[in-house]
Protein backbone atom coordinates (compact mmCIF):
# COMPACT_ATOMS: atom_id res chain seq x y z
CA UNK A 1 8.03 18.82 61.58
CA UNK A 2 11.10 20.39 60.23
CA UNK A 3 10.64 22.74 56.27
CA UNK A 4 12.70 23.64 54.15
CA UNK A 5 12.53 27.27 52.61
CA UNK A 6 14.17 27.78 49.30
CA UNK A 7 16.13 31.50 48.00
CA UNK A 8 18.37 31.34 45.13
CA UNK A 9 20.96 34.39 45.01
CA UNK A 10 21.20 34.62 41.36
CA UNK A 11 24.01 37.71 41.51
CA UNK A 12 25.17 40.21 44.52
CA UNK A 13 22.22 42.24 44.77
CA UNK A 14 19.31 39.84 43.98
CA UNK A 15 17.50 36.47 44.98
CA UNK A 16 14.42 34.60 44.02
CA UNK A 17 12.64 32.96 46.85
CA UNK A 18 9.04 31.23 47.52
CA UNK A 19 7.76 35.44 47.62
CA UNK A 20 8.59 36.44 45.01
CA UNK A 21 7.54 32.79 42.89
CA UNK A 22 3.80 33.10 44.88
CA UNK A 23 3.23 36.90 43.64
CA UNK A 24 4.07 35.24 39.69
CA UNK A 25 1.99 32.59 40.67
CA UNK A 26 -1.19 35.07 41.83
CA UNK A 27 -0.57 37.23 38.56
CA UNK A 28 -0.86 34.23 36.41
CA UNK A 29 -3.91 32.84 38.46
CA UNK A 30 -5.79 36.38 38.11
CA UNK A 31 -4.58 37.81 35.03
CA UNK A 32 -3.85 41.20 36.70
CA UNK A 33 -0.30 42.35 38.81
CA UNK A 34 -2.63 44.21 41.18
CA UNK A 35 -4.74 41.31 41.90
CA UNK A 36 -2.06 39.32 42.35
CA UNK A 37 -0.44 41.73 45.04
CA UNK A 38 -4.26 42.42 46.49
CA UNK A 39 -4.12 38.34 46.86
CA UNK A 40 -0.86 38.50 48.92
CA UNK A 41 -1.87 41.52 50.67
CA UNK A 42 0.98 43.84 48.44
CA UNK A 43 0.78 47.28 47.35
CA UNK A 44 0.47 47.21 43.62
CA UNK A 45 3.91 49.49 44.09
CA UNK A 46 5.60 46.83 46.11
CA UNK A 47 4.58 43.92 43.43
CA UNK A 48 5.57 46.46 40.58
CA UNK A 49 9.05 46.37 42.07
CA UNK A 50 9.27 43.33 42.35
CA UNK A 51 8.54 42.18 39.19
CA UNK A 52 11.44 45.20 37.94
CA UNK A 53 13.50 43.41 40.22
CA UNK A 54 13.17 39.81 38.59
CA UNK A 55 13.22 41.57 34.71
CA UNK A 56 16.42 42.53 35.92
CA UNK A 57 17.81 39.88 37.64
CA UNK A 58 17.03 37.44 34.81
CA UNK A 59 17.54 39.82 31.78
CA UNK A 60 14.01 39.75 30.23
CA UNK A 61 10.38 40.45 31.60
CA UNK A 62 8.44 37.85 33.20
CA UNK A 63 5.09 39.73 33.21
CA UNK A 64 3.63 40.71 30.09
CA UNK A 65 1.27 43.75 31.30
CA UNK A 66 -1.21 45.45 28.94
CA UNK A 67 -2.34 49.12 29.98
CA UNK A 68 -5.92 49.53 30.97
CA UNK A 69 -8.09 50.69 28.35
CA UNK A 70 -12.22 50.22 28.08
CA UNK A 71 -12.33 46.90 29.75
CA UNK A 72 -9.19 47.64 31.70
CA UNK A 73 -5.48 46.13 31.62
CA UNK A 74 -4.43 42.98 32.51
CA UNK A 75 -0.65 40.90 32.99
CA UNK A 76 0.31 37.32 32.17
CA UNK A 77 3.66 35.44 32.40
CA UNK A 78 6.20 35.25 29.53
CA UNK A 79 7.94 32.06 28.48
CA UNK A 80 10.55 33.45 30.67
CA UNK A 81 8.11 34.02 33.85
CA UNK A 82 6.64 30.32 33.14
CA UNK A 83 9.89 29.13 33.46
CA UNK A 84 10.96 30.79 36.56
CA UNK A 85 8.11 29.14 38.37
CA UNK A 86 8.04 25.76 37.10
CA UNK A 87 12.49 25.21 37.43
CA UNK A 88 11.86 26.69 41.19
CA UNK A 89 9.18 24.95 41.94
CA UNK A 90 11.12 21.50 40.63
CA UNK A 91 14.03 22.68 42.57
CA UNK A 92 12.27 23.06 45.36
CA UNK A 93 10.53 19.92 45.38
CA UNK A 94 13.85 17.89 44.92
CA UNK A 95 15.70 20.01 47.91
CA UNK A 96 12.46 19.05 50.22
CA UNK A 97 12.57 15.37 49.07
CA UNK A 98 16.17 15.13 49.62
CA UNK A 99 15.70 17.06 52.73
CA UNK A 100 13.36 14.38 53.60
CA UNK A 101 15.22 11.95 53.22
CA UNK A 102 18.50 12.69 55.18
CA UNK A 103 16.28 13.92 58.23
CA UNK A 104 14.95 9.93 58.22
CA UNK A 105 18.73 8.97 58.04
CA UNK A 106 19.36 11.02 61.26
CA UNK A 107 16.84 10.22 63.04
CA UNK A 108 17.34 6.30 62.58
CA UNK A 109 21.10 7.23 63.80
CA UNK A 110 19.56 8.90 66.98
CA UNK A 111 17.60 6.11 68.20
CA UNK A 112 20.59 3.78 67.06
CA UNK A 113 22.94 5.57 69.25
């Protein structure tokens, strides 16, 4: 069955993609960026960056991370992070319906033809 895989290139030198949406996804679920990477099976480095990366590309963090202290630190999503997910995930919901869709079209013109 054919899928559809989803990166936005949002300038030159950056892109958000289903990677990069999962590892904000696994830092909301578990309240912490390194168990969020440990989830994906990410270096807490790697995430790090990537999370850098998105600040940058959209201007304003996406993680809110609080140091550790006595019962250690911890991370959630902005407004901004929030909204990252949920417009990509709508995105790529309508892109795979619409995908959907036009791959039933051709296939009714193959066995028309």
């Amino acid at each position: 069955m054919p899928s559809l895989s989803l990166r936005i290139n949002l300038d030159p030198d950056g892109r958000i993609g289903p990677g990069k949406i999962e590892l904000l996804e696994q830092i909301a679920a578990f309240g912490s960026i390194s168990a969020g990477a440990r989830q994906m099976n990410m270096s807490y480095k790697h995430a790090w960056d990537l999370v850098e990366e998105m600040n940058r590309l959209f201007g304003k963090p996406v993680v809110a991370a609080q140091t550790g202290g006595k019962h250690g630190g911890g991370a959630q999503l902005t407004p901004i992070g929030l909204a990252v997910v949920s417009r990509f995930r709508a995105i790529e919901r309508a892109a795979t319906a619409a995908a959907a869709q036009h791959m039933a079209a051709l296939q009714a013109e193959i066995e028309a033809a």
